[in-house]
N, C-alpha and C. Protein backbone atom coordinates (compact mmCIF):
# COMPACT_ATOMS: atom_id res chain seq x y z
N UNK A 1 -17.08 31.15 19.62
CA UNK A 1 -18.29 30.58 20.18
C UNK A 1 -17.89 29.54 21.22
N UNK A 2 -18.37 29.35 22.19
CA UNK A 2 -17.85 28.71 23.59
C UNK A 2 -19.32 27.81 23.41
N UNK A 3 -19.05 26.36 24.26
CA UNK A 3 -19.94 25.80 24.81
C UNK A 3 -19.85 25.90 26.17
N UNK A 4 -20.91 25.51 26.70
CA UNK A 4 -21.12 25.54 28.34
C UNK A 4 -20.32 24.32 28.74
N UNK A 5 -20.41 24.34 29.83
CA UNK A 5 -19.46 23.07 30.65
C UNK A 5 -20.71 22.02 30.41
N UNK A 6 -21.48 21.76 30.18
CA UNK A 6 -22.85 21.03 30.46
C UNK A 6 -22.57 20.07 28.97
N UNK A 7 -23.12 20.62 27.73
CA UNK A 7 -22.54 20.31 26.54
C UNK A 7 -21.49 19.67 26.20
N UNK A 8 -19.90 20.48 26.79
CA UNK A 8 -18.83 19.13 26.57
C UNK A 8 -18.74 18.40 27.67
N UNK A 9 -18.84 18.18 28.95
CA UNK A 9 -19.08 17.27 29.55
C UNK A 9 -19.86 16.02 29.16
N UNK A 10 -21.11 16.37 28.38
CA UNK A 10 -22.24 14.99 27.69
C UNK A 10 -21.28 14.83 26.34
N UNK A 11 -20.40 15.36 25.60
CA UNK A 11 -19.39 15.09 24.87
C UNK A 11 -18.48 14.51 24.98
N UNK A 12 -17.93 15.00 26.31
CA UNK A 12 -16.82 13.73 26.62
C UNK A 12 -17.35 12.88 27.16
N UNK A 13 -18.26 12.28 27.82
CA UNK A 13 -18.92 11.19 28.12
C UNK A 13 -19.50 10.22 27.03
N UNK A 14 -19.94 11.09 26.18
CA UNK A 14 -20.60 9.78 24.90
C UNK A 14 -19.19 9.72 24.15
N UNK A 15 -17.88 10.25 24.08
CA UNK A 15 -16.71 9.71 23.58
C UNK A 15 -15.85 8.52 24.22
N UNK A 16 -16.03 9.04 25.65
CA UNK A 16 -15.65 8.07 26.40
C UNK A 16 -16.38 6.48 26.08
N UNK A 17 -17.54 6.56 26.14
CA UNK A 17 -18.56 5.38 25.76
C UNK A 17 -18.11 4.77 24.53
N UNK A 18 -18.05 5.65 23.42
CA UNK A 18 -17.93 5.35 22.17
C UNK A 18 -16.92 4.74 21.90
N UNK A 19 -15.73 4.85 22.47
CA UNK A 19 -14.60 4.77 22.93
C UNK A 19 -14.47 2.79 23.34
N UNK A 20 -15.35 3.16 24.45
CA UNK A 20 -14.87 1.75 25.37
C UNK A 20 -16.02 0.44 24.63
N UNK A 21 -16.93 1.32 24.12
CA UNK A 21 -17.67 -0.41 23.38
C UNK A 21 -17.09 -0.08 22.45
N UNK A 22 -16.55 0.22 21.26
CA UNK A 22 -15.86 -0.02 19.98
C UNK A 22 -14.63 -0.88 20.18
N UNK A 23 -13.58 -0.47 21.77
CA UNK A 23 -12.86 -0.97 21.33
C UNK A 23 -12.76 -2.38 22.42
N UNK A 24 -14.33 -2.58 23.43
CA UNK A 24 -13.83 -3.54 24.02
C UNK A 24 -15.04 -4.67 22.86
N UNK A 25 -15.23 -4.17 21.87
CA UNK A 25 -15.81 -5.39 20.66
C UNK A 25 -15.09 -5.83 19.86
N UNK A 26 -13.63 -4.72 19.72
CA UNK A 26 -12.76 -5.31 18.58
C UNK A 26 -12.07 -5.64 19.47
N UNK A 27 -11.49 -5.91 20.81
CA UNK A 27 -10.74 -7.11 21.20
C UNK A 27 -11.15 -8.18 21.25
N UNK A 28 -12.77 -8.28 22.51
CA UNK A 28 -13.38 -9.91 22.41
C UNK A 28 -13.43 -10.01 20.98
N UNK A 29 -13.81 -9.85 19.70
CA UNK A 29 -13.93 -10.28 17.97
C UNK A 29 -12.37 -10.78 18.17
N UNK A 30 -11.67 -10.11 18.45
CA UNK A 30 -9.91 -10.42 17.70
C UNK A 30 -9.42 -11.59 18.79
N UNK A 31 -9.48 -11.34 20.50
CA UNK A 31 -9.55 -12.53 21.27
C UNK A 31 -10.37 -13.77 21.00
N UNK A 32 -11.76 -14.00 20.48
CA UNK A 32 -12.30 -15.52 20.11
C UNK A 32 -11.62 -15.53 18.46
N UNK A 33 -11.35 -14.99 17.99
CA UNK A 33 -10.73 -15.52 16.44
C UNK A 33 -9.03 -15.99 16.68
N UNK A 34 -8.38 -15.61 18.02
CA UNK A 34 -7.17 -15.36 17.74
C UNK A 34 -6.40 -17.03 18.34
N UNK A 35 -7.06 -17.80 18.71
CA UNK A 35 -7.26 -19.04 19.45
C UNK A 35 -7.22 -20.22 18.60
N UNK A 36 -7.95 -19.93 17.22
CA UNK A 36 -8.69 -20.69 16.14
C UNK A 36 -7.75 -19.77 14.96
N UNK A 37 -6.92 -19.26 14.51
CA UNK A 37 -6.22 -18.75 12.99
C UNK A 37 -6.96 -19.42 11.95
N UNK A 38 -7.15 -20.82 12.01
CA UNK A 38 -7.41 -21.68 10.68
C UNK A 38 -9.51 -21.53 10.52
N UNK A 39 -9.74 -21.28 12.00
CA UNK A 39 -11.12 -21.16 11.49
C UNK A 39 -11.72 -19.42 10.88
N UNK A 40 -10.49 -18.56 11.70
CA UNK A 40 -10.44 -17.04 10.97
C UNK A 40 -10.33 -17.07 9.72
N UNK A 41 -9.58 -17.84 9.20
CA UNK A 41 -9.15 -18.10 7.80
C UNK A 41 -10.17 -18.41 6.91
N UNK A 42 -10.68 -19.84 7.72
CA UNK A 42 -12.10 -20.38 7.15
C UNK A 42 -13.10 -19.13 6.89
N UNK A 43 -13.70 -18.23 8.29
CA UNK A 43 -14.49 -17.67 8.01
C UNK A 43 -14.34 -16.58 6.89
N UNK A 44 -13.46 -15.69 6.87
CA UNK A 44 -12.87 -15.28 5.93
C UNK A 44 -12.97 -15.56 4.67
N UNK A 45 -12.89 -16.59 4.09
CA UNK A 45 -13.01 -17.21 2.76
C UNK A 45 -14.33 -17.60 2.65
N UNK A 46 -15.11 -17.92 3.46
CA UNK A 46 -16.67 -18.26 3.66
C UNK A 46 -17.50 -17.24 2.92
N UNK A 47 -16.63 -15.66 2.06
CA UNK A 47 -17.80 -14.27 2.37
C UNK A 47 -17.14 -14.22 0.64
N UNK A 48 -16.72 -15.05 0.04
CA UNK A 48 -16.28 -15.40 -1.26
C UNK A 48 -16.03 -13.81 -1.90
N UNK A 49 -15.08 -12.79 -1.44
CA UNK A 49 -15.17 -11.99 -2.20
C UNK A 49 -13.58 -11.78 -2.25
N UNK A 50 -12.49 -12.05 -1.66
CA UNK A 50 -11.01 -12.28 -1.68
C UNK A 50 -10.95 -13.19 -2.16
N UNK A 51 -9.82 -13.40 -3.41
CA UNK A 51 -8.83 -14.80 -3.47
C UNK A 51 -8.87 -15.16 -2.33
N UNK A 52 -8.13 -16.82 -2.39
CA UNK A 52 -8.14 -17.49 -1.18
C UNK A 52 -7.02 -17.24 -0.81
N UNK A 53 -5.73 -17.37 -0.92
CA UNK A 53 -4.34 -16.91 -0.93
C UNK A 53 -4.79 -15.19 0.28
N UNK A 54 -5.12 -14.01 -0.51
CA UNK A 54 -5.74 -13.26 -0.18
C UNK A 54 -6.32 -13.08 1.54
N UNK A 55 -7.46 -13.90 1.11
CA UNK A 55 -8.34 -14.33 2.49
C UNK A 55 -7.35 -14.81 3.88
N UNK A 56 -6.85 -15.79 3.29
CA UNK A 56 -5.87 -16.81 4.30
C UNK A 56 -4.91 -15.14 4.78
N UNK A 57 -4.25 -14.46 4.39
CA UNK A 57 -3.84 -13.58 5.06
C UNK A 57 -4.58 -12.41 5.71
N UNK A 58 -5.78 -12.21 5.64
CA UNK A 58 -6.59 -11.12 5.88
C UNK A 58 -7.25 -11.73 7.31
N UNK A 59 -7.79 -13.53 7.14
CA UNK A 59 -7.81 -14.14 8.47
C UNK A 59 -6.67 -14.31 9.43
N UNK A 60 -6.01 -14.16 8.90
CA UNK A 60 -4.61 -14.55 9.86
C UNK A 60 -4.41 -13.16 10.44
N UNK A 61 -4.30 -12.22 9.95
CA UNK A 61 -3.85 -10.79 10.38
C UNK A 61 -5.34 -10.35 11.65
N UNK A 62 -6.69 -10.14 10.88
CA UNK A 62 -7.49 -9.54 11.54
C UNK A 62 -7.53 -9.67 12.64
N UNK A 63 -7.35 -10.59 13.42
CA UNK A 63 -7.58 -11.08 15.13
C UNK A 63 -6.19 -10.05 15.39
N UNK A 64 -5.07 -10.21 15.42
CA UNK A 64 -4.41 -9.25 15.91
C UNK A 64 -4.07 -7.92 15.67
N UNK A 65 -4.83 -7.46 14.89
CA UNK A 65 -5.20 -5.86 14.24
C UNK A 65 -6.27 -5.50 15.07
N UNK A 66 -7.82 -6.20 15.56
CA UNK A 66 -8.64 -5.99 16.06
C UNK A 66 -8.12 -5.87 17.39
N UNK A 67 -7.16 -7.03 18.01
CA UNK A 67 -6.93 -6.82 19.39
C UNK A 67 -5.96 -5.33 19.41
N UNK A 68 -5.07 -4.96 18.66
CA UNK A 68 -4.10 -3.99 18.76
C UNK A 68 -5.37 -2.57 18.49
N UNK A 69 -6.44 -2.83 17.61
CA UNK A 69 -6.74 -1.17 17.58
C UNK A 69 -7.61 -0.98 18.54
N UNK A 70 -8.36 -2.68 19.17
CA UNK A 70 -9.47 -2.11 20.33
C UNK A 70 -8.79 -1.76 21.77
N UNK A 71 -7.49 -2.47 21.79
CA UNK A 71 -6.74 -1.97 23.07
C UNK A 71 -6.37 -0.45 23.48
N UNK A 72 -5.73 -0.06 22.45
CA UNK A 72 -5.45 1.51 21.88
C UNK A 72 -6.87 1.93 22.25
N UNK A 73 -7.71 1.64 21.57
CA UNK A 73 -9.08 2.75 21.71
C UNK A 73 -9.57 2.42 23.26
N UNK A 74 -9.22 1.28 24.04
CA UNK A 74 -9.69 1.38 25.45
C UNK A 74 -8.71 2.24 26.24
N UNK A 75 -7.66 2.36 26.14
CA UNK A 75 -6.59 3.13 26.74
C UNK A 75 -6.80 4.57 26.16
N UNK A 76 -7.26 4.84 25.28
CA UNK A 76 -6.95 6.18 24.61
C UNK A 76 -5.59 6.55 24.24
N UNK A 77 -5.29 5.75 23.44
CA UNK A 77 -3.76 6.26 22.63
C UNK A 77 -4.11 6.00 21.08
N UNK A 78 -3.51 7.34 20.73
CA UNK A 78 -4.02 8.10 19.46
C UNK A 78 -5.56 7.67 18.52
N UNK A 79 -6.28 7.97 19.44
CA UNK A 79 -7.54 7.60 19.46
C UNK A 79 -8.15 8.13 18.38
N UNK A 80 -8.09 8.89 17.89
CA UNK A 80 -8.82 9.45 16.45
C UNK A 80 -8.04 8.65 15.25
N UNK A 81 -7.31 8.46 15.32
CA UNK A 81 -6.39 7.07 14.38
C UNK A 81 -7.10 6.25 13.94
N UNK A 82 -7.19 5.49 15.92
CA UNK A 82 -7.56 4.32 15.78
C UNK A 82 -9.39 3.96 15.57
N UNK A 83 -10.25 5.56 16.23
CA UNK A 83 -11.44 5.57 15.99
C UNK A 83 -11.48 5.08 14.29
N UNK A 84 -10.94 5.87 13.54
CA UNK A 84 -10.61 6.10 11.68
C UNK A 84 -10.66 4.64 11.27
N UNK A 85 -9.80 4.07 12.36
CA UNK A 85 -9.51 2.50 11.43
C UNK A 85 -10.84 1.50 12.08
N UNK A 86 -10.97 1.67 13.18
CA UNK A 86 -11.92 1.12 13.72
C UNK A 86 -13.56 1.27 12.57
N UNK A 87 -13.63 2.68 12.94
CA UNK A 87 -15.13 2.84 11.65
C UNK A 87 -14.61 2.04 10.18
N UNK A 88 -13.60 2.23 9.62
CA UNK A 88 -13.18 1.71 8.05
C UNK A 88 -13.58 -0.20 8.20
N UNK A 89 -12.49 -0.45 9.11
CA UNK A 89 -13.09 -1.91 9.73
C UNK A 89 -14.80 -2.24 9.88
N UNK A 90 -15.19 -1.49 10.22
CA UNK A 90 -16.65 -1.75 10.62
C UNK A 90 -17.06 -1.34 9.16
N UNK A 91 -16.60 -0.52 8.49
CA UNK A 91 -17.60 -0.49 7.50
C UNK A 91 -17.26 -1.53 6.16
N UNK A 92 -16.11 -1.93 6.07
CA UNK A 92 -15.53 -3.25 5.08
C UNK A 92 -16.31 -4.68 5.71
N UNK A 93 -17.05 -4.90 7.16
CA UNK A 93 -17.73 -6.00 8.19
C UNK A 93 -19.07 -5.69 7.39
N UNK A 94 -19.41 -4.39 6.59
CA UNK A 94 -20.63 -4.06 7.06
C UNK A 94 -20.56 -4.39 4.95
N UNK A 95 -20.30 -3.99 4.09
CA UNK A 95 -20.06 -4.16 3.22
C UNK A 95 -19.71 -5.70 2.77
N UNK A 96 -19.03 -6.36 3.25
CA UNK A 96 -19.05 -8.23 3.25
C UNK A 96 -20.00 -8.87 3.75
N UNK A 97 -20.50 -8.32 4.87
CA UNK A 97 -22.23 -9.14 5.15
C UNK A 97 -23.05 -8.54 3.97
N UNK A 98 -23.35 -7.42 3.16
CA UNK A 98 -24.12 -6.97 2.44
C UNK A 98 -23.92 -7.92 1.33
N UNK A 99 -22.80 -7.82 0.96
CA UNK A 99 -22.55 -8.69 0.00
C UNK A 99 -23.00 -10.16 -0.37
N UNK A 100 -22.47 -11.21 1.17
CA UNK A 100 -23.28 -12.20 1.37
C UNK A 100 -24.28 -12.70 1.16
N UNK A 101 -25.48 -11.29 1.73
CA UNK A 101 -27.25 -11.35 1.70
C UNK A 101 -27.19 -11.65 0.44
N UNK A 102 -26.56 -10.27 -0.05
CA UNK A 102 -27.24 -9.82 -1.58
C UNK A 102 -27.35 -11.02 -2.66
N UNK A 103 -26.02 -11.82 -2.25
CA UNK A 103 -25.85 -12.86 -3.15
C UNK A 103 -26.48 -14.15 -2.70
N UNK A 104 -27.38 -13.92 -1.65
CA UNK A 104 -27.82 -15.49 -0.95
C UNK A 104 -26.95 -16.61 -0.70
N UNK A 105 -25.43 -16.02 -0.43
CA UNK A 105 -24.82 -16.65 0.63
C UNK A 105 -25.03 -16.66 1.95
N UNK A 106 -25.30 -17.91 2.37
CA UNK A 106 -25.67 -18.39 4.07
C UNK A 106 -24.38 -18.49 5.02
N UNK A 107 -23.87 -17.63 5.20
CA UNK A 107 -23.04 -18.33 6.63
C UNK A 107 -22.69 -17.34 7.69
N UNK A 108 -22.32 -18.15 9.10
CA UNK A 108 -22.22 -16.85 9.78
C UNK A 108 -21.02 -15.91 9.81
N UNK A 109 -20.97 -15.03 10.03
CA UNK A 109 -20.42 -13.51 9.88
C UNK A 109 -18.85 -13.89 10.18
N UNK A 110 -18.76 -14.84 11.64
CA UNK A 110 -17.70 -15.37 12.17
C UNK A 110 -16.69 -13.70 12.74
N UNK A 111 -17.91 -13.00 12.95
CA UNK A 111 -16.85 -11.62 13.58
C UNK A 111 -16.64 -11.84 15.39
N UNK A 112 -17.03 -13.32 15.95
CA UNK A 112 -16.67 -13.64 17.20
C UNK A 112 -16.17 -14.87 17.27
N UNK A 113 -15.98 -15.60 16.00
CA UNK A 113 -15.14 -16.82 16.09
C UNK A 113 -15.48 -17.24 14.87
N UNK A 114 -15.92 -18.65 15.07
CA UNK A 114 -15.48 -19.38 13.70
C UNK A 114 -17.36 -19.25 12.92
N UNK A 115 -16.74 -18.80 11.77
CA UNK A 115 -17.66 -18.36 10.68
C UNK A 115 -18.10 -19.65 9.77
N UNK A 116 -18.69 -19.73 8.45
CA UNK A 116 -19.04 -20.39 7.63
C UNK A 116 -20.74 -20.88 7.32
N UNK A 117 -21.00 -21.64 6.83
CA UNK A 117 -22.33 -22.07 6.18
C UNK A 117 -22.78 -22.60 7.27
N UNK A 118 -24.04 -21.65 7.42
CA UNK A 118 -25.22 -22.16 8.54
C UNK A 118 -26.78 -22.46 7.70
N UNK A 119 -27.57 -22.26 8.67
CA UNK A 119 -29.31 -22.35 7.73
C UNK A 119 -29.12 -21.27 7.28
N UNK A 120 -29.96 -21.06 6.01
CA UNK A 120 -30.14 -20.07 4.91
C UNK A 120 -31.12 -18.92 5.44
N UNK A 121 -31.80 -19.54 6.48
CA UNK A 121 -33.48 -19.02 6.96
C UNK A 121 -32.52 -18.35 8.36
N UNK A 122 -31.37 -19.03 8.64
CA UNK A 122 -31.29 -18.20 9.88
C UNK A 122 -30.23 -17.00 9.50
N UNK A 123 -29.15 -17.65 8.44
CA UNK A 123 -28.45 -16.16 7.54
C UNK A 123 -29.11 -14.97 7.67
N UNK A 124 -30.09 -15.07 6.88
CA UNK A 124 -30.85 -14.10 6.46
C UNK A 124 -31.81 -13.17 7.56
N UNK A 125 -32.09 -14.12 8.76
CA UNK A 125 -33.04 -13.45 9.49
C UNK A 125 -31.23 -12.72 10.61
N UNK A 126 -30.47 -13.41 10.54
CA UNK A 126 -29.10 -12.60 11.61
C UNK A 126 -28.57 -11.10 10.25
N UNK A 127 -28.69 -10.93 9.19
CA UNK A 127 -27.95 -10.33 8.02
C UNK A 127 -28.36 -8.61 8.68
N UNK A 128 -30.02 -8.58 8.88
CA UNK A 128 -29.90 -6.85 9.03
C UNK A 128 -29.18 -6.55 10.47
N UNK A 129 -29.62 -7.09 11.43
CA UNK A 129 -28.62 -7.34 12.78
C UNK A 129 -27.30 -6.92 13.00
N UNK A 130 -26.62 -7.72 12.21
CA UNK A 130 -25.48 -7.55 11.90
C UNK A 130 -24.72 -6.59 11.38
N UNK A 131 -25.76 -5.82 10.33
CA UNK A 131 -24.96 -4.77 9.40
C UNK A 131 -25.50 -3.72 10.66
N UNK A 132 -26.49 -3.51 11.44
CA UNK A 132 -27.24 -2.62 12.28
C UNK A 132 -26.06 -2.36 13.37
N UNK A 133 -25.44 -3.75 13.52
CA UNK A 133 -24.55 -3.14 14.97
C UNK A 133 -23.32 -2.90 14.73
N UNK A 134 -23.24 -3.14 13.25
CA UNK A 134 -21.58 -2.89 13.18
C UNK A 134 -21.43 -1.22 12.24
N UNK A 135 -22.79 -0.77 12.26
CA UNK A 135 -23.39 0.48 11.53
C UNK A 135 -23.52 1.41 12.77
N UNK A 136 -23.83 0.66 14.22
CA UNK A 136 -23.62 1.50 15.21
C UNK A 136 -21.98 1.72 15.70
N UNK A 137 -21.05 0.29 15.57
CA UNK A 137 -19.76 0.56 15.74
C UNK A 137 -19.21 1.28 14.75
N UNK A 138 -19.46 1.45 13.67
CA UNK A 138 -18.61 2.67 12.65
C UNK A 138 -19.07 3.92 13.64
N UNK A 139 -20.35 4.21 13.87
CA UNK A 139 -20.54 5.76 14.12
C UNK A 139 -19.94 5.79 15.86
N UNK A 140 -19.57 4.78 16.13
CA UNK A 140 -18.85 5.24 17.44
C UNK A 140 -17.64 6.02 16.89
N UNK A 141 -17.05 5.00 15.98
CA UNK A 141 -15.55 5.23 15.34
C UNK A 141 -15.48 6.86 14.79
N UNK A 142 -16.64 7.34 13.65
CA UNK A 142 -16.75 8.07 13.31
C UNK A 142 -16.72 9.18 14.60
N UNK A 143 -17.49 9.59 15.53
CA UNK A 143 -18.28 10.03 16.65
C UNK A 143 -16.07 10.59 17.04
N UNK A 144 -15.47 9.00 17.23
CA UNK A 144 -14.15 9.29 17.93
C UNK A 144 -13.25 10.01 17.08
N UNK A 145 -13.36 9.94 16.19
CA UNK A 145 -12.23 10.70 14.35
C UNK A 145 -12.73 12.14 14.90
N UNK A 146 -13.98 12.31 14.40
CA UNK A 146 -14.24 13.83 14.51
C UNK A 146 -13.74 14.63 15.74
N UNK A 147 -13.67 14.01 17.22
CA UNK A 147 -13.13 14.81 18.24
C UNK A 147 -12.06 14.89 18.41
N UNK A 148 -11.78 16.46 18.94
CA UNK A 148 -10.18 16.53 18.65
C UNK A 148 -9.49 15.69 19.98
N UNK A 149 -9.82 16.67 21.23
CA UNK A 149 -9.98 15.97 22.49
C UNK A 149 -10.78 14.74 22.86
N UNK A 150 -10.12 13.73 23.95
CA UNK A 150 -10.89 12.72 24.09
C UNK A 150 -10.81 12.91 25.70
N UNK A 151 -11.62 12.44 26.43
CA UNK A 151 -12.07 12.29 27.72
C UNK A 151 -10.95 10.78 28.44
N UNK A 152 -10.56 11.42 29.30
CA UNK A 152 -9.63 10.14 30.38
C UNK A 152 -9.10 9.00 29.61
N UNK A 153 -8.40 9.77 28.62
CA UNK A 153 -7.28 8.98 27.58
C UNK A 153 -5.85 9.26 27.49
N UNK A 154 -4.94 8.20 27.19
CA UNK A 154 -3.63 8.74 27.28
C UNK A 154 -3.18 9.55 26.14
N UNK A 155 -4.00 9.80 25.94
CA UNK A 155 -3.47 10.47 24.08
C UNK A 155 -3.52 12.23 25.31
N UNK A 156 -4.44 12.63 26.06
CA UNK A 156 -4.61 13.50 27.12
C UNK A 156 -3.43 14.08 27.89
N UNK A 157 -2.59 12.68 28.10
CA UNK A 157 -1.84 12.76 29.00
C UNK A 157 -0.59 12.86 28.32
N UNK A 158 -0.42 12.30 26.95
CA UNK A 158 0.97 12.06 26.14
C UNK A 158 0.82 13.53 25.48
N UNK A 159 -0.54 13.86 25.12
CA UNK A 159 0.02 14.94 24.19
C UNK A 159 -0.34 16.37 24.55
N UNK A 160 -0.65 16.54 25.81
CA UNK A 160 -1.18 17.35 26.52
C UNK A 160 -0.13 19.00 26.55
N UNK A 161 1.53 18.68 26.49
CA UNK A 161 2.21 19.97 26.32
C UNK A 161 1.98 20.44 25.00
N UNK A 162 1.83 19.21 24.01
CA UNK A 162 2.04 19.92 22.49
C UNK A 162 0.90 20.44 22.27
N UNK A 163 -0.50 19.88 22.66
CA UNK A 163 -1.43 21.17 22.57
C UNK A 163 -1.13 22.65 23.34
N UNK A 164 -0.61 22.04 24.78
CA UNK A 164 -0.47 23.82 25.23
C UNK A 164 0.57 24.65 24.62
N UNK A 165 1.47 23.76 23.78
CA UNK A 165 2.45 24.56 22.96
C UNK A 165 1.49 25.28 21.75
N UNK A 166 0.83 24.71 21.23
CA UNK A 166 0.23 25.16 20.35
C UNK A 166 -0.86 26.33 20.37
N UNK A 167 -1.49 26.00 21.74
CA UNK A 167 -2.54 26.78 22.05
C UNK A 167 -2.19 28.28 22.25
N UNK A 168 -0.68 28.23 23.11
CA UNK A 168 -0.17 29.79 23.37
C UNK A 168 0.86 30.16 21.88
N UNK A 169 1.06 29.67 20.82
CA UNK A 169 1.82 30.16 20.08
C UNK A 169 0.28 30.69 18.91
N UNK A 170 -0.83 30.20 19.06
CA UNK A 170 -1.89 30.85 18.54
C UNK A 170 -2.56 32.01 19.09
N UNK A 171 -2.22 31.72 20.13
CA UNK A 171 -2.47 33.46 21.71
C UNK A 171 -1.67 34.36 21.01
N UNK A 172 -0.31 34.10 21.00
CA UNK A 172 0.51 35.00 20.99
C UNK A 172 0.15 35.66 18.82
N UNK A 173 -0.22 35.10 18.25
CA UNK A 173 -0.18 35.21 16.98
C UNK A 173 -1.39 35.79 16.27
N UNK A 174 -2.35 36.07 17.66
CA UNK A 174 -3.59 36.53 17.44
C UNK A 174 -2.99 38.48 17.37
């Protein structure tokens, strides 16, 4: 079954997209946290569901995990990887704010800098927001996992013989 040129063209275009806001949100998130370590840390421990020991390494790491997988996903190198880790990320963001609400912990999210205890009235009114856009960044992530091919990525350009190796040793095997 073939698609038209029309079809994957609007395919590789909403990958491409999916692509460049997923991963130009997990750099600015990992660039304003990566400035501040001790307030990553803070926010981190603010969502009371890690030991602190725990936390203190999960803040310290995330800013440069976010900058390393949103760079990759703007370049397109091994992009279904990094789509995979990107959605898992978004959905552990999306699962710790739930958590927060649920328990009527107030503070902010701190997924663009420094996090912790804000108004209770404003927690709560930022909480669906929050899980909403990082529920749209998983399904970018997701959207990027599922495609095999990606649109004007180096994963295109790096791995481009080993598909045609593959493609004619399935010709020939037909």
């Amino acid at each position: 079954m073939s698609m038209s040129a029309d079809v994957r063209e609007w395919k590789n275009w909403v990958s491409l997209v999916a692509r460049l806001i997923l991963g130009v949100v997990l750099v600015w998130a990992g660039l304003s946290k990566i400035t501040n370590l001790e307030g990553s840390v803070h926010a981190t421990s603010a969502y009371q569901i890690l030991p602190y020991e725990l936390a203190r390494v999960v803040g310290y790491a995330l800013p440069f995990i976010e900058i390393a997988v949103g760079a990759m996903l703007i370049v397109g190198f091994f992009t279904r990887a990094m789509g995979l880790i990107g959605a898992l990320m978004m959905l552990a963001f999306v699962i710790a704010i739930a958590s927060v609400w649920a328990r009527g912990i107030a503070i902010d999210c701190g997924c663009f800098g420094d996090g912790g205890p804000i108004d209770p009235a404003e927690a709560m009114a930022k909480y669906p927001w929050e899980i909403a856009r990082d529920l749209g960044l998983m399904a970018c992530g997701i959207w990027l996992t599922l495609r095999k091919k990606q649109f004007l990525a180096v994963d295109g350009w790096l791995f481009r013989p080993v598909e045609e190796i593959l493609a004619r040793q399935d010709r020939r095997h037909r």
